[in-house]
Protein backbone atom coordinates (compact mmCIF):
# COMPACT_ATOMS: atom_id res chain seq x y z
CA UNK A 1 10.38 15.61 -23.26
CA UNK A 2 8.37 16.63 -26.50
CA UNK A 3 8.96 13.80 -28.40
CA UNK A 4 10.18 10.48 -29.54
CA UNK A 5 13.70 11.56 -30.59
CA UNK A 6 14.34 13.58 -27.30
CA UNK A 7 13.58 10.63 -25.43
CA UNK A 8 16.11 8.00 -27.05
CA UNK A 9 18.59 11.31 -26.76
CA UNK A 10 18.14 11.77 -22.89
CA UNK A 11 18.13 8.91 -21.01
CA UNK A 12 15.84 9.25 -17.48
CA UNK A 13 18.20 7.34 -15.21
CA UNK A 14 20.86 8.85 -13.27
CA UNK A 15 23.76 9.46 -14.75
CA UNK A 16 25.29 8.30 -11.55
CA UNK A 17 23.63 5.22 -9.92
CA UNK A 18 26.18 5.02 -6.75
CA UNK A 19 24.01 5.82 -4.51
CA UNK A 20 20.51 6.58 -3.07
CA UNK A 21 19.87 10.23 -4.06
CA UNK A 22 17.57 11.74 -1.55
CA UNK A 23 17.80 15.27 -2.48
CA UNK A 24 16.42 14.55 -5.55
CA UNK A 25 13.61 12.17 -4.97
CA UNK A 26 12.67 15.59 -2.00
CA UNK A 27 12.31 17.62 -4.63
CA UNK A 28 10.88 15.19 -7.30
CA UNK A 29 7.44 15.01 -4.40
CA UNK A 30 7.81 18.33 -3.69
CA UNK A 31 6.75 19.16 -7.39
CA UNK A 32 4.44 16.22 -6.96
CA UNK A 33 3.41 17.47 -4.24
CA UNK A 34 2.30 21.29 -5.86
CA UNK A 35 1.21 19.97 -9.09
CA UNK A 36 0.87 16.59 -10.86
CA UNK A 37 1.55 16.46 -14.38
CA UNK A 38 -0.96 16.04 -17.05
CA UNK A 39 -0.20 12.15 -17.96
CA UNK A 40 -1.72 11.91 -14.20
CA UNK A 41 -5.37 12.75 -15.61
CA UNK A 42 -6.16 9.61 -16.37
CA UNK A 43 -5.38 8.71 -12.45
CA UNK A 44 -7.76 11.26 -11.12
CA UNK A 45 -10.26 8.74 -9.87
CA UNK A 46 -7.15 8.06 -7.67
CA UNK A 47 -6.11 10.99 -5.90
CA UNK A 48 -6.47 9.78 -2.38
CA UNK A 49 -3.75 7.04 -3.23
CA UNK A 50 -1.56 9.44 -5.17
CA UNK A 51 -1.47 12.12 -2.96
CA UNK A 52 -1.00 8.98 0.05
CA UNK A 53 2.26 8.38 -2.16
CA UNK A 54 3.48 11.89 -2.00
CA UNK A 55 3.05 12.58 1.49
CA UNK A 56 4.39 9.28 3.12
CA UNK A 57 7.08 9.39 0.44
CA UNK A 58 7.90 12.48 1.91
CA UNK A 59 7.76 11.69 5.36
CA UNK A 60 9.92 8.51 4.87
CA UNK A 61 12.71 10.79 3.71
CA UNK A 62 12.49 12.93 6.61
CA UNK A 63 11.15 16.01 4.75
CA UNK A 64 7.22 16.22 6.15
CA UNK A 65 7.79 19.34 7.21
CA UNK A 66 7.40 21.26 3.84
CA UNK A 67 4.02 20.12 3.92
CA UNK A 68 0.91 22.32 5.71
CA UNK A 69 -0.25 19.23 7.68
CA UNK A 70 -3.78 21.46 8.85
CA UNK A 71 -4.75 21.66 5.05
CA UNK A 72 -3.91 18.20 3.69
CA UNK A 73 -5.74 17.39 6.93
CA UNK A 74 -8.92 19.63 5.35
CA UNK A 75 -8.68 17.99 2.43
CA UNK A 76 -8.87 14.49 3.21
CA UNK A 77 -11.27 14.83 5.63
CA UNK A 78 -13.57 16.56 2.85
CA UNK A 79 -13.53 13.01 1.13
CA UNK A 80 -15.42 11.16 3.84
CA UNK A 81 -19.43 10.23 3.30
CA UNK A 82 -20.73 10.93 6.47
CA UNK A 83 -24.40 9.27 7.44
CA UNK A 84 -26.73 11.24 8.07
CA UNK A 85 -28.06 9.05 11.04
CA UNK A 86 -27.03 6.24 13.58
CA UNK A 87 -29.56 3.93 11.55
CA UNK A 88 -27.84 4.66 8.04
CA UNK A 89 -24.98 3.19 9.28
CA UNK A 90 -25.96 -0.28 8.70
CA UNK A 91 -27.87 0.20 5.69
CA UNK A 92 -25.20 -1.46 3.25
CA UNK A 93 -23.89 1.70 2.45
CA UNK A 94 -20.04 1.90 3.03
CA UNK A 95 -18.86 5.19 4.64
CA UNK A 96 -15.62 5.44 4.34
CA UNK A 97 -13.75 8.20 1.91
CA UNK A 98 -14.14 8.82 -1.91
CA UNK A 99 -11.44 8.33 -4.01
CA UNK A 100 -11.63 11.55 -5.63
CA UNK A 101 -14.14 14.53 -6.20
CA UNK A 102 -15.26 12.74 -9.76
CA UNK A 103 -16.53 9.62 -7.52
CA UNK A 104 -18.14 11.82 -4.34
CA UNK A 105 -21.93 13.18 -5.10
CA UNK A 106 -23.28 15.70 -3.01
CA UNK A 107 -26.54 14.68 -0.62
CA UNK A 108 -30.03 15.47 -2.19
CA UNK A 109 -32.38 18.74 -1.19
CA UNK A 110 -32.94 16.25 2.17
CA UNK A 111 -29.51 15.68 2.97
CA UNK A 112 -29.90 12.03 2.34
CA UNK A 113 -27.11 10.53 -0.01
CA UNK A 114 -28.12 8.71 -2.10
CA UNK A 115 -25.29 7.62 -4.42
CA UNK A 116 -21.93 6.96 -2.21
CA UNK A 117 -18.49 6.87 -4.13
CA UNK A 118 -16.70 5.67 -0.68
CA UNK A 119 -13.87 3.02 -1.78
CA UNK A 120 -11.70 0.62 0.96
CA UNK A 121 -8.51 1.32 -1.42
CA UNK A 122 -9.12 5.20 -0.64
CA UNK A 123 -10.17 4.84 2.83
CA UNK A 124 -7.23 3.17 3.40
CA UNK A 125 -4.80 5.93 1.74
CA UNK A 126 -6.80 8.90 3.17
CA UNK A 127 -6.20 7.17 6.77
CA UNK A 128 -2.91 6.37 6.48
CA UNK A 129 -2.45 10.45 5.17
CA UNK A 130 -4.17 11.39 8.71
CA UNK A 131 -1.78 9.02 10.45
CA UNK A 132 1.50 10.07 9.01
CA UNK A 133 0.70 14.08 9.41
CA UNK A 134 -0.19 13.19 13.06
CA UNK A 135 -4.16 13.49 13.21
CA UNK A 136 -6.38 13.13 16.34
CA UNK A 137 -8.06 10.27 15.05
CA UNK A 138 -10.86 10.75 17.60
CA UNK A 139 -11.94 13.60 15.50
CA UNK A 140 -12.58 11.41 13.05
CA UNK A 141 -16.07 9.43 12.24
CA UNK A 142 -14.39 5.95 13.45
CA UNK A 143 -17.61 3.80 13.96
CA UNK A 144 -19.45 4.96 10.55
CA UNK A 145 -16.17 3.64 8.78
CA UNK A 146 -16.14 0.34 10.80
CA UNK A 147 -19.58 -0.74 11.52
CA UNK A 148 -20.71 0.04 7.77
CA UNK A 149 -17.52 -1.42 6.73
CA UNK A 150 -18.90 -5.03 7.83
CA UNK A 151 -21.49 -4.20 4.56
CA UNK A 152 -18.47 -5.74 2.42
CA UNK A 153 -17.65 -8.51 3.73
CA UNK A 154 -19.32 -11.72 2.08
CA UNK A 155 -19.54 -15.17 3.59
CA UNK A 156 -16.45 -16.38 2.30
CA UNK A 157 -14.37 -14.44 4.22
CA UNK A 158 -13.76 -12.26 1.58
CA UNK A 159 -14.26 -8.38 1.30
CA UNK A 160 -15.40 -6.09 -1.28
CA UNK A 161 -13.94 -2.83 -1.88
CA UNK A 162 -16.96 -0.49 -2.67
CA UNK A 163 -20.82 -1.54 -1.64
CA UNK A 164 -22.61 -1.85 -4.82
CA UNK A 165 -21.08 -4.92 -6.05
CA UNK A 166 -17.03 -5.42 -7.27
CA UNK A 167 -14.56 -8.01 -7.16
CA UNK A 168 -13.62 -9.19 -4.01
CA UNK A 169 -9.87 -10.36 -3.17
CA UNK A 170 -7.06 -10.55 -0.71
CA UNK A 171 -6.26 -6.45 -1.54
CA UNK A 172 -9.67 -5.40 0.29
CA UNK A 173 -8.79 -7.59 2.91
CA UNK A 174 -5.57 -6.24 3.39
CA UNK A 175 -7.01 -2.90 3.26
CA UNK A 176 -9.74 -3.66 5.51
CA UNK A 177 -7.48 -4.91 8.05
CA UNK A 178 -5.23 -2.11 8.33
CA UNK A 179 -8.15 0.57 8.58
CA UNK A 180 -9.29 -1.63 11.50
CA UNK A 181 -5.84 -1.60 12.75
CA UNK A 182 -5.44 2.00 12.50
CA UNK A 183 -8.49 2.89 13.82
CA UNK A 184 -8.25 0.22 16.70
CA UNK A 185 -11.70 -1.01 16.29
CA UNK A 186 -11.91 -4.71 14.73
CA UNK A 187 -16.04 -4.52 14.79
CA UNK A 188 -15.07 -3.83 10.44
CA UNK A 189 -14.49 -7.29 9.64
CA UNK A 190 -15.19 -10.92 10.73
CA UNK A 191 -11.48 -12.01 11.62
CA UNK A 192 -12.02 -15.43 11.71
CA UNK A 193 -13.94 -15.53 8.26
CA UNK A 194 -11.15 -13.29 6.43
CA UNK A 195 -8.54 -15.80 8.20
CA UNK A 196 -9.84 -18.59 6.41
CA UNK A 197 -10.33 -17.00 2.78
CA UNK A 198 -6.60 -16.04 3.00
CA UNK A 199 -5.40 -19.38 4.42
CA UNK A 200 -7.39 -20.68 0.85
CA UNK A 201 -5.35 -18.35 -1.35
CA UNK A 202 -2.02 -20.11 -0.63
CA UNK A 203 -1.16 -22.14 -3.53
CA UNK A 204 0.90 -25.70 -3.76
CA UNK A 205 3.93 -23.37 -4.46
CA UNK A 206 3.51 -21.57 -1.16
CA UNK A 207 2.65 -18.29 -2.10
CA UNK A 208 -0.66 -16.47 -2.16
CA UNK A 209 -3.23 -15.51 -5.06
CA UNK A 210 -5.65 -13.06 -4.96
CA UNK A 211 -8.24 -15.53 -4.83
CA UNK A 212 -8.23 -19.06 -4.20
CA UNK A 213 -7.28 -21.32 -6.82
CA UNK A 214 -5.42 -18.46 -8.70
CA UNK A 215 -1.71 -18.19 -9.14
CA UNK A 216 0.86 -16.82 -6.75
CA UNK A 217 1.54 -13.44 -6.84
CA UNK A 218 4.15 -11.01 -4.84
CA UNK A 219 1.47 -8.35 -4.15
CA UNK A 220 -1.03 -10.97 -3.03
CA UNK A 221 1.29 -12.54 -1.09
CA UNK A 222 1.71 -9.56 1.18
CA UNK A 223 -1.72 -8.47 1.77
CA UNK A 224 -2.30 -12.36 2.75
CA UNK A 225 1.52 -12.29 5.56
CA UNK A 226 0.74 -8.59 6.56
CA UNK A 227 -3.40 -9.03 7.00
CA UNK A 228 -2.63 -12.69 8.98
CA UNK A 229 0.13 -10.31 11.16
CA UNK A 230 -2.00 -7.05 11.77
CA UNK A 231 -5.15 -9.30 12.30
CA UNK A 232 -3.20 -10.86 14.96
CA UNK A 233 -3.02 -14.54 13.61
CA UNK A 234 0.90 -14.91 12.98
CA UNK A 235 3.92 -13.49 14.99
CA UNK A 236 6.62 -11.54 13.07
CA UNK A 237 10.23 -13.10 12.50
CA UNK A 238 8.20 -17.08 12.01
CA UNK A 239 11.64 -18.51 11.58
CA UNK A 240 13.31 -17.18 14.66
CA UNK A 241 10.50 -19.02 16.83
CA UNK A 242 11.20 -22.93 18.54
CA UNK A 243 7.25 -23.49 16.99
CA UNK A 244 6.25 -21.33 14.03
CA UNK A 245 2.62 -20.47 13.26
CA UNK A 246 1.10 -24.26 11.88
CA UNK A 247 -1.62 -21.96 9.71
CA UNK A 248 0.73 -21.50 6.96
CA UNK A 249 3.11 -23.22 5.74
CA UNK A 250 5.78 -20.80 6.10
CA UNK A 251 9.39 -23.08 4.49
CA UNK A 252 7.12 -23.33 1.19
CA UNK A 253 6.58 -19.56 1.18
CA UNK A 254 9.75 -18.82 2.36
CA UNK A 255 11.56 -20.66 -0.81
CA UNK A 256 8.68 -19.04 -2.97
CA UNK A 257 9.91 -15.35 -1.83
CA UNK A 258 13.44 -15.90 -2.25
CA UNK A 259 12.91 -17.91 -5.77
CA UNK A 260 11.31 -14.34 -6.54
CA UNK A 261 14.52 -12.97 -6.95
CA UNK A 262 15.78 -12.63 -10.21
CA UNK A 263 19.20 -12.81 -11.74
CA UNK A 264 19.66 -8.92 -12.20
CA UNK A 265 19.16 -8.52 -8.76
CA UNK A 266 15.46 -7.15 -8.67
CA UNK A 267 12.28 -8.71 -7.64
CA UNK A 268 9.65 -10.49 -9.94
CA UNK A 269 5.98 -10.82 -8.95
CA UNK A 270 5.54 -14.10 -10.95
CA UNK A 271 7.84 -16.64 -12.36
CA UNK A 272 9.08 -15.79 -15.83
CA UNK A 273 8.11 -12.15 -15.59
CA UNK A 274 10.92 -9.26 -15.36
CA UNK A 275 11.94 -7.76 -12.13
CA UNK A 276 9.71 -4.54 -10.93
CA UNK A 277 10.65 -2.35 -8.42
CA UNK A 278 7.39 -1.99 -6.87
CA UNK A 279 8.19 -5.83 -5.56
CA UNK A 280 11.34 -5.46 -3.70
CA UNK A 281 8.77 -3.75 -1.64
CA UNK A 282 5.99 -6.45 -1.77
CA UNK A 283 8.17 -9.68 -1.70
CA UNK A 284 10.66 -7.56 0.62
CA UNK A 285 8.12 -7.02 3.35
CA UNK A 286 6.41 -10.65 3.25
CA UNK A 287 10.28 -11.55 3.68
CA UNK A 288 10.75 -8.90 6.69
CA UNK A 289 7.81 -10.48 8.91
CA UNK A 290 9.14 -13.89 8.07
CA UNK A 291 12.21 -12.91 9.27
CA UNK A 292 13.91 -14.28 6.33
CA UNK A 293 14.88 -10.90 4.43
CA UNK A 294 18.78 -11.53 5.85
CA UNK A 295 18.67 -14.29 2.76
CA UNK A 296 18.25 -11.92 -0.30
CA UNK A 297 21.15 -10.62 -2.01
CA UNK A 298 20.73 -7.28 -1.16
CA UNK A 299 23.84 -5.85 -2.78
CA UNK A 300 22.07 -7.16 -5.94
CA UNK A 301 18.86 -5.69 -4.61
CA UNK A 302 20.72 -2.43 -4.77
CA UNK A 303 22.08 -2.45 -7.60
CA UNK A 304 18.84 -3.57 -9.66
CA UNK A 305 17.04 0.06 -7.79
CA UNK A 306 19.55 2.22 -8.23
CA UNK A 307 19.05 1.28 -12.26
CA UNK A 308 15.53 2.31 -12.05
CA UNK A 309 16.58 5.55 -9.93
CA UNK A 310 16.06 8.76 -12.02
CA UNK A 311 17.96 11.63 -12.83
CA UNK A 312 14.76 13.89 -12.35
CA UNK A 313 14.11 12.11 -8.98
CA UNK A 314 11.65 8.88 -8.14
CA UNK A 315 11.89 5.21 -9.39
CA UNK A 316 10.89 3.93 -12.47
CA UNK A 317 9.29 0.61 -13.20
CA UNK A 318 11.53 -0.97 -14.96
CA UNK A 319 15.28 0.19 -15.52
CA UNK A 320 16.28 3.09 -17.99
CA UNK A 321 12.39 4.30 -17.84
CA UNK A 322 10.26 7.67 -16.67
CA UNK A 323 9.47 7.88 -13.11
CA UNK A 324 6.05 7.44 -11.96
CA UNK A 325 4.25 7.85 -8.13
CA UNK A 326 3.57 4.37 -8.02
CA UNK A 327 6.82 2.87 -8.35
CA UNK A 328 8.72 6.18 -7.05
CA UNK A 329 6.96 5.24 -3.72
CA UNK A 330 7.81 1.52 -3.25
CA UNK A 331 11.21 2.39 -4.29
CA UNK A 332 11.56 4.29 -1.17
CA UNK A 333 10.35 1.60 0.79
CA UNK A 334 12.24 -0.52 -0.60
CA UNK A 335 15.39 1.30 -0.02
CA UNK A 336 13.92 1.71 3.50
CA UNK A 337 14.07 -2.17 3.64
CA UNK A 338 17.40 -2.31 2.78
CA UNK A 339 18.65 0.38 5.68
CA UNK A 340 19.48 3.08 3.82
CA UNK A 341 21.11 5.53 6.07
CA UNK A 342 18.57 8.57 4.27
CA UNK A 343 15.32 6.75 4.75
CA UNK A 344 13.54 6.52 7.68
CA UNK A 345 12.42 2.92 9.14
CA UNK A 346 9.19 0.85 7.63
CA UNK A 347 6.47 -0.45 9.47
CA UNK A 348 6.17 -2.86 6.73
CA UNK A 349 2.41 -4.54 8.14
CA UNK A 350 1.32 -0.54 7.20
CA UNK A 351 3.47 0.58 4.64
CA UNK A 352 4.19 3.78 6.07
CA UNK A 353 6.98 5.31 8.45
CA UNK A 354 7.92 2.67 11.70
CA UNK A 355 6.95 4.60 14.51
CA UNK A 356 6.78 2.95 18.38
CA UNK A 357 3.06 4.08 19.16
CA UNK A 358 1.79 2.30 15.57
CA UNK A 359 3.15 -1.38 16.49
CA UNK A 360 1.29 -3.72 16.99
């Protein structure tokens, strides 16, 4: 749309919302998938995570095959900072993968490189790419990522997401502890310290901040439940076991979740906000290893997604809005939550596509 007018004329949602429309959302990261779309400039720092949204999009609706799995393969491997030698890998230089070709420098006449855009975030996404297309990780420079991954973690517990200094919360914990998980090495991060941090961010209303002290929040609260599960520290499905996990209190989080969800049906991050579709996926999947998803109203669930579902394919933020990666992609998951019949199982501690050989 051109302009102003054409917008109020046309409205983005479907102009049927009975259903999940697969087809649609196919094609919608198929074009995604050939070409992103100008607005997406601003983004391009991003790519990694954007394309990560594409491709497992893609593969949770069953349709990774019109992808050419060798060349995304090419291309996210061209995004890792490799050391040069054993030594450099513990000299507080993280070597993970580069967001983006605006944040990766080339090495100096020497071969030494000097500046290193390598970012957890984007490690995580390019990693999770390699896993959904099916890629012999032991191809992959494991122990650079890992051992120079311990570089950003500080004494707190807490991690930092690029080594030259940056804020430091439970997201780059969360990411750290999935690129450990995926990679099957844990030498990337001090488990017990990280523990700890997170068991600070829960708040006297039972969810998580980002940081200690700070207020609850739905995406914090997940990186806190799925870190504590992938790290090993909590079982899933607390409230099915005779003696839950004492290291949270889970019955305070529990009624925290499920007071998340408003009255239209949808998911709010924080009290007195509006529902967001990206956190039917976030509070969803805290709710999933709780066990306690079977409370939601998920017929209310639905019905709040489906008026966020475009006609042009993906999910928009908020209802009766333009589609965007971001919130296309958590749609699907969320839908995935819910057992739609046309999206493939979560493996929620991940965020990608459930598969036996990935659980933990």
């Amino acid at each position: 749309m051109d302009s102003e007018s054409n917008l109020s004329e046309e409205s983005p949602t479907s102009s049927s919302s009975s259903g999940f429309d697969r087809d649609r959302h196919v094609i919608f990261l198929e074009m995604m998938y050939q070409l992103l779309p100008s607005e997406y400039q601003t983004q391009e720092i991003n790519h990694l995570t954007l394309a990560y949204f594409v491709i497992s999009g893609l593969d949770l609706l069953g349709s990774l095959d019109h992808v050419d799995k060798d060349k995304i393969a090419s291309w996210v491997l061209s995004f890792q900072a490799l050391p040069t030698n054993k030594a450099e890998k513990t000299n507080g230089k993280f070597y993970g993968f580069c967001g983006s070709r605006s944040s990766q420098f080339p090495p100096d006449e020497d071969g030494v490189l000097l500046h290193n855009g390598s970012h957890l975030a984007s490690s995580y996404c390019a990693l999770a790419i390699l896993k959904i297309i099916g890629y012999d990780f032991s191809n992959i420079d494991s122990e650079s990522i890992a051992i120079s991954m311990r570089n950003l973690q500080q004494s707190d517990g807490s991690i930092m997401p690029i080594d030259t200094g940056a804020e430091a919360d439970l997201r780059f914990i969360y990411c750290a502890a999935a690129i450990c998980y995926m990679l099957g090495n844990w030498t990337g991060m001090d488990r017990q310290k990280s523990k700890a941090y997170i068991l600070n961010c829960q708040s006297y209303d039972g969810g998580f901040g980002l940081t200690p002290g700070s207020e609850s929040h739905g995406g914090g609260t997940y990186c806190a439940i799925a870190s504590l599960r992938l790290m090993g520290f909590i079982e899933d499905d607390l409230l099915s076991r005779d003696h839950p996990s004492s290291i949270i209190n889970v019955p305070l989080l529990l009624e925290w979740c499920l007071q998340k969800q408003a009255a239209d049906g949808g998911f709010q991050g924080r009290p007195n906000k509006p529902a967001d579709t990206c956190y039917a996926f976030w509070i969803g999947s805290t709710l999933r290893i709780l066990g306690g998803l079977h409370f939601i109203n998920k017929k209310a669930l639905k019905g709040f997604l489906l008026t966020c579902q475009s006609k042009y394919g993906g999910f928009s933020k908020f209802p009766m809005e333009f589609p965007d990666l971001y919130h296309s992609y958590y749609g699907f998951t969320a839908f995935s939550l819910l057992e739609e019949p046309n999206v493939k199982p979560l493996f929620v501690e991940l965020g990608i596509r459930d598969a036996a050989a990935w659980r933990i």
